[in-house]
N, C-alpha and C. Protein backbone atom coordinates (compact mmCIF):
# COMPACT_ATOMS: atom_id res chain seq x y z
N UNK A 1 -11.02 236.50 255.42
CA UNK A 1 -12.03 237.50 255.14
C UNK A 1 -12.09 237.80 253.64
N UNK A 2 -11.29 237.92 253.29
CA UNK A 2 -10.81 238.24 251.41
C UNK A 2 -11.15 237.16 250.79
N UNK A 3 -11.51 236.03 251.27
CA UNK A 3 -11.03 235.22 250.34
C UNK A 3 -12.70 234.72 250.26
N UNK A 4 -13.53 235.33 251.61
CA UNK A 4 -14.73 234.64 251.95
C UNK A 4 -15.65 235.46 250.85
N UNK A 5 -15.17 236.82 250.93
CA UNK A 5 -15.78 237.57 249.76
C UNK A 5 -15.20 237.26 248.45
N UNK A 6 -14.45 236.81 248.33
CA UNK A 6 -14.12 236.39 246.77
C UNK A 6 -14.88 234.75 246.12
N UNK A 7 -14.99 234.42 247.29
CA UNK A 7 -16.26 233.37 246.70
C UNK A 7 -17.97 233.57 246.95
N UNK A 8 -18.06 234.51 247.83
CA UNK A 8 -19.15 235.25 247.53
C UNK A 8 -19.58 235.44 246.30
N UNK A 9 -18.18 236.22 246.40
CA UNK A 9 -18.69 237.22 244.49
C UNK A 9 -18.75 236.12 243.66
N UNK A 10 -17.99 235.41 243.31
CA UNK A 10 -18.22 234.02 242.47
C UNK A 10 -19.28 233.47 242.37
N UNK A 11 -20.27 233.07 243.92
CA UNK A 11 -21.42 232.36 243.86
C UNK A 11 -22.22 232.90 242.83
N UNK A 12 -22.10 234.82 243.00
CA UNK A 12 -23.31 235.43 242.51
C UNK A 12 -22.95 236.05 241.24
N UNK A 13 -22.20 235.85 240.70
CA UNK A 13 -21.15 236.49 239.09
C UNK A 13 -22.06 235.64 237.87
N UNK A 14 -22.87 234.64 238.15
CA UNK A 14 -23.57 234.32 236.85
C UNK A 14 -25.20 234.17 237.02
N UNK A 15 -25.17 235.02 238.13
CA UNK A 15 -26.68 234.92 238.48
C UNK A 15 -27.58 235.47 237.43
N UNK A 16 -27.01 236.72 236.83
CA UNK A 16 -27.74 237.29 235.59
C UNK A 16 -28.03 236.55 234.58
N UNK A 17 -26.84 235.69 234.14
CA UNK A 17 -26.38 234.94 233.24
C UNK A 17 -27.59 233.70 233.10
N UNK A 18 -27.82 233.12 234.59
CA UNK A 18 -29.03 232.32 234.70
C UNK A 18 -30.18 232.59 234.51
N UNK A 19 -30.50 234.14 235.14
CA UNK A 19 -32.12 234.31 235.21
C UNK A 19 -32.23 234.95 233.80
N UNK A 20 -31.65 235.26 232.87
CA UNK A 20 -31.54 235.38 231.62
C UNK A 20 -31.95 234.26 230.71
N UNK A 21 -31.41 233.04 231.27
CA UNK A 21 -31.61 231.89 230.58
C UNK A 21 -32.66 231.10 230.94
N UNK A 22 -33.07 231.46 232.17
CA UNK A 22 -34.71 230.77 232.54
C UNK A 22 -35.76 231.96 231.81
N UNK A 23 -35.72 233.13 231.84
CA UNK A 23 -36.30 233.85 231.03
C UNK A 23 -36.67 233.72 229.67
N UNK A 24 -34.99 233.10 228.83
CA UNK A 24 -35.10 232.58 228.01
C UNK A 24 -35.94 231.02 227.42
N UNK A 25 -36.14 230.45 228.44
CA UNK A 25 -36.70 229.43 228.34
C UNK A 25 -38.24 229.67 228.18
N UNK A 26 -38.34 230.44 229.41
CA UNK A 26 -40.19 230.34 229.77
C UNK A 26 -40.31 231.26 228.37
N UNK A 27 -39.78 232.09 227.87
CA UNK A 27 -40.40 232.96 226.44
C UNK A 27 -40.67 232.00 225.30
N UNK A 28 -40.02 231.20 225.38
CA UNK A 28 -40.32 230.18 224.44
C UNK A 28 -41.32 229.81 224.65
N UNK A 29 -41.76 229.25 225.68
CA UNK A 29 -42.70 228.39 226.20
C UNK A 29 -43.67 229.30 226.38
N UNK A 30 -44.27 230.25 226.67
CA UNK A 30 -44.89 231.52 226.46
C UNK A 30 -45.52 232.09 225.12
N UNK A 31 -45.53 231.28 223.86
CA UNK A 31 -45.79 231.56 222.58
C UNK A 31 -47.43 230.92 223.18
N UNK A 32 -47.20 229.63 223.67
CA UNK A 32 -48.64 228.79 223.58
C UNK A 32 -49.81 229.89 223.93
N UNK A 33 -49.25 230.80 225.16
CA UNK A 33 -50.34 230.90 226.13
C UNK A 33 -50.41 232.99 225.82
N UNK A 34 -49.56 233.69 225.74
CA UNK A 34 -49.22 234.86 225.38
C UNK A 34 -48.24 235.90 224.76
N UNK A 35 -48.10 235.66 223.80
CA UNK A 35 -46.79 236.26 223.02
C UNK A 35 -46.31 237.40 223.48
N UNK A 36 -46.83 238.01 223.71
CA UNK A 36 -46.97 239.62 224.04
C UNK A 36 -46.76 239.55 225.41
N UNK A 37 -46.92 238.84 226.29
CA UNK A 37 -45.86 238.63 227.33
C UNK A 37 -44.05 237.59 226.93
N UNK A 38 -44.40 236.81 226.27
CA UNK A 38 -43.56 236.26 225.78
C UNK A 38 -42.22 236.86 225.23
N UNK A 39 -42.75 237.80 224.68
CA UNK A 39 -42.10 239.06 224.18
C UNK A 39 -41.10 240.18 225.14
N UNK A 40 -41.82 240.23 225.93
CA UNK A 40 -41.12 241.16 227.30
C UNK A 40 -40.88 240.40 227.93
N UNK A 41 -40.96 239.01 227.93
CA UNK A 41 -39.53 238.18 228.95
C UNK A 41 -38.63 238.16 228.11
N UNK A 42 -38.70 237.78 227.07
CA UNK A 42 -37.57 237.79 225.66
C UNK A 42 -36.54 238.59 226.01
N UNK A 43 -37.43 239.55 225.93
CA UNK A 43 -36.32 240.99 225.76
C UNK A 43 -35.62 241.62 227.16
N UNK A 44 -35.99 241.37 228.47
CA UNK A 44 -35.38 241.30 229.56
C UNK A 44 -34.81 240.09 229.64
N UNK A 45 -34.58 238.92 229.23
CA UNK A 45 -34.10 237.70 229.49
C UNK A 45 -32.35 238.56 229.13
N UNK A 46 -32.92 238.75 227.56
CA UNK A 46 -31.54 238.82 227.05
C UNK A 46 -30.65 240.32 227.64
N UNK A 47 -31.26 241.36 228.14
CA UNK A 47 -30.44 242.60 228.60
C UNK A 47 -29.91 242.00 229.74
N UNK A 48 -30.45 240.97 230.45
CA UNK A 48 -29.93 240.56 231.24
C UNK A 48 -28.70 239.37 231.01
N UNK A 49 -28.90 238.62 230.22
CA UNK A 49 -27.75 238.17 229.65
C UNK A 49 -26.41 239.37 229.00
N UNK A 50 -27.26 240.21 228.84
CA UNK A 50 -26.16 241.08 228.04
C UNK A 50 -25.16 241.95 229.05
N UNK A 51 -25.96 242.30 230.03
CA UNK A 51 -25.22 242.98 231.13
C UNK A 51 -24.24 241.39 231.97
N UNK A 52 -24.90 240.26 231.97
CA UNK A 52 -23.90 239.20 232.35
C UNK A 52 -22.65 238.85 231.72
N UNK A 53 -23.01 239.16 230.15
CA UNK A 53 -22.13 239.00 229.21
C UNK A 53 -20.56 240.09 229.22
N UNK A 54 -21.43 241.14 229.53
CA UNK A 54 -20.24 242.55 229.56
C UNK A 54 -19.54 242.33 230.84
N UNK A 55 -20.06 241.55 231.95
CA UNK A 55 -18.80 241.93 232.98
C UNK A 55 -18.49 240.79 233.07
N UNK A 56 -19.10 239.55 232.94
CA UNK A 56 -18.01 238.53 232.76
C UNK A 56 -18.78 237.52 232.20
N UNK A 57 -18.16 236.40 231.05
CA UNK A 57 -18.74 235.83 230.24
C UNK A 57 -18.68 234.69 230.47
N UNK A 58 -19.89 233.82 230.38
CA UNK A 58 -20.57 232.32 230.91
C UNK A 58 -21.36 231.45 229.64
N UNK A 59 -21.04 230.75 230.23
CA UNK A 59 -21.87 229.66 229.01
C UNK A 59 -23.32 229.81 229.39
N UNK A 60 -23.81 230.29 230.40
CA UNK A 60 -25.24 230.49 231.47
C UNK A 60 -25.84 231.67 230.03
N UNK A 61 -24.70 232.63 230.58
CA UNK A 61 -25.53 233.96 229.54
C UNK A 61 -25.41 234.14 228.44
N UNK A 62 -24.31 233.08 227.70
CA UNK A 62 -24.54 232.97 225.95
C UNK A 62 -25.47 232.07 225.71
N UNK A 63 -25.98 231.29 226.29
CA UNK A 63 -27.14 230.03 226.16
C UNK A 63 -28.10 231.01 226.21
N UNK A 64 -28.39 231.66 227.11
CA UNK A 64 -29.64 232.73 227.34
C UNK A 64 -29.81 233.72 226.54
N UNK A 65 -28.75 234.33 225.93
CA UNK A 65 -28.75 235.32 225.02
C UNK A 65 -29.76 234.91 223.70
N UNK A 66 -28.93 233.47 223.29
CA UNK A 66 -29.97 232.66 222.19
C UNK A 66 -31.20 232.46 222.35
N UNK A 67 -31.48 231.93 223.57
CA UNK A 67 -32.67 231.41 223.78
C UNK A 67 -33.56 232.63 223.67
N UNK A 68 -32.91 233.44 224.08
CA UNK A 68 -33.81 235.15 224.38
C UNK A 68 -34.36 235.53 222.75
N UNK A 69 -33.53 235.81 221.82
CA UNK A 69 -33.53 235.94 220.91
C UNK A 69 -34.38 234.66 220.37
N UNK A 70 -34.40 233.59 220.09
CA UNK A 70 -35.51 232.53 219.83
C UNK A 70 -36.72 233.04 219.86
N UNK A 71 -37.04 233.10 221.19
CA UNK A 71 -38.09 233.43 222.31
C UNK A 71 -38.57 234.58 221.48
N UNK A 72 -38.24 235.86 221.21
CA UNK A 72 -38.35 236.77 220.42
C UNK A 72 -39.00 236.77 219.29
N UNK A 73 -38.55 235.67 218.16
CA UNK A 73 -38.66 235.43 216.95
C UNK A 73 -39.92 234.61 217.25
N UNK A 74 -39.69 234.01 217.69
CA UNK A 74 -41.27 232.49 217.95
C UNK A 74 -42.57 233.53 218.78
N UNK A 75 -42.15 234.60 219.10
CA UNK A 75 -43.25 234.81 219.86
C UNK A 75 -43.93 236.43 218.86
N UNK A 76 -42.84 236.94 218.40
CA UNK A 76 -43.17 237.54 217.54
C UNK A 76 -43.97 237.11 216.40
N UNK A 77 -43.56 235.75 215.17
CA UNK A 77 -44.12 235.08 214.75
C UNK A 77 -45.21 234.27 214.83
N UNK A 78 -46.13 234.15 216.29
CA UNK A 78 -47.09 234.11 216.58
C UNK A 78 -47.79 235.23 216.99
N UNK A 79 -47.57 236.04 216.63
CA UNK A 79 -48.24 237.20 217.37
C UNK A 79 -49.24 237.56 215.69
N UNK A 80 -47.60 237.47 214.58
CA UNK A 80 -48.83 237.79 213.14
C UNK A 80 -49.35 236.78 212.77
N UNK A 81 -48.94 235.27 213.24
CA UNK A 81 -50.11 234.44 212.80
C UNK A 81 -51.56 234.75 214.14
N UNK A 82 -51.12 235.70 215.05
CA UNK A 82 -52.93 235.45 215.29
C UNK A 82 -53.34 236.26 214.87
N UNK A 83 -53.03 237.40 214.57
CA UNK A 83 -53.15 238.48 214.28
C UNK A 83 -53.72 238.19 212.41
N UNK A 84 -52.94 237.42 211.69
CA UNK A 84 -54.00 237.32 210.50
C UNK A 84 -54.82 236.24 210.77
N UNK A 85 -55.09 235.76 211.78
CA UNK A 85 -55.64 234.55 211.41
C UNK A 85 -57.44 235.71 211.78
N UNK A 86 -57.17 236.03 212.93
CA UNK A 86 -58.01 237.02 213.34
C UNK A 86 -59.05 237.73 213.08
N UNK A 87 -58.15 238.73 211.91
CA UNK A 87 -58.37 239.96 210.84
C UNK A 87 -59.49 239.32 210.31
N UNK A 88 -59.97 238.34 209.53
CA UNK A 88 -60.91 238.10 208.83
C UNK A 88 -62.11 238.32 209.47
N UNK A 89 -62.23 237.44 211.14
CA UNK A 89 -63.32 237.29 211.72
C UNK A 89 -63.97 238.46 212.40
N UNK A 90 -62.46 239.37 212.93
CA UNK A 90 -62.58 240.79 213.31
C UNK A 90 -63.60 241.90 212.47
N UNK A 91 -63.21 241.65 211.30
CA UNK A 91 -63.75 242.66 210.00
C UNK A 91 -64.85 242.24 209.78
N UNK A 92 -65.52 240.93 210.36
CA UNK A 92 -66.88 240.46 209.76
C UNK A 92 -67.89 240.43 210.94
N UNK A 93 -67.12 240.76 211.93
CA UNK A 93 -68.03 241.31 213.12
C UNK A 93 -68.26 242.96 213.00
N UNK A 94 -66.96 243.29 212.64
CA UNK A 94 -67.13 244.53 212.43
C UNK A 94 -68.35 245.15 211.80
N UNK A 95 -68.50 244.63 209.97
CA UNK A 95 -69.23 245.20 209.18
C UNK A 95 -70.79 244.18 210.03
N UNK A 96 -70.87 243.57 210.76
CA UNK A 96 -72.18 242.52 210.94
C UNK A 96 -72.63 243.88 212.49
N UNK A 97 -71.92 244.60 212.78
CA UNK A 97 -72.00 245.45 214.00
C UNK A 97 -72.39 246.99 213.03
N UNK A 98 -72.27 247.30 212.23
CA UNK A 98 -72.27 248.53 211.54
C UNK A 98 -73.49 248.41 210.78
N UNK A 99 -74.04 246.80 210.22
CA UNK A 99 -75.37 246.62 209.24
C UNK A 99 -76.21 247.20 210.46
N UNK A 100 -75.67 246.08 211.53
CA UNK A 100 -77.36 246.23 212.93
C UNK A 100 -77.63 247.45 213.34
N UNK A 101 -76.84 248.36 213.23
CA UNK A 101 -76.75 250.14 213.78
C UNK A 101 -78.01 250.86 212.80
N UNK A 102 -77.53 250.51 210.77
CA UNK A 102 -77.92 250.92 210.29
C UNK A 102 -79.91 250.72 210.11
């Protein structure tokens, strides 16, 4: 009986550690299509690595931790390249919306 739950707990001791690191993955992969989701898998990828990390430590949830953090940076970094790429066309609809009023 003890021993059936002690590999229980084992099966499921790096489960965080994993879905941290698939989190970590798809955020990466998530720059193409939405950063700003990309972004909030990022950042749950890795609390979840981090809570895997604090009770017991895996190569699953230090891989994920990185990747999380990547994921972060790449998706952040696309967020101000659309964001200036944007701004120009934004501001010229803008003032082309403010002439037609006048």
């Amino acid at each position: 009986m003890a021993r059936e739950k002690r590999e229980e707990k084992k099966g499921n001791s790096e489960s965080k550690g994993v879905a941290g690191f698939t989190l970590g993955i798809v955020s990466i992969v998530m720059f193409l299509f939405s950063p700003l989701l990309g972004i909030i898998m990022s950042v749950v990828g890795f609390i979840l690595c981090l809570r895997q990390q604090k009770r017991e430590k895996t190569k699953a949830g230090k891989t994920g931790m990185i990747l999380s953090i990547i994921g972060f940076a790449v998706n952040v970094a696309m967020m101000l390249v659309n964001f200036l790429w944007l701004s120009p066309y934004l501001t010229q609809l803008y003032q082309q919306q403010l002439s037609s009023i006048k």
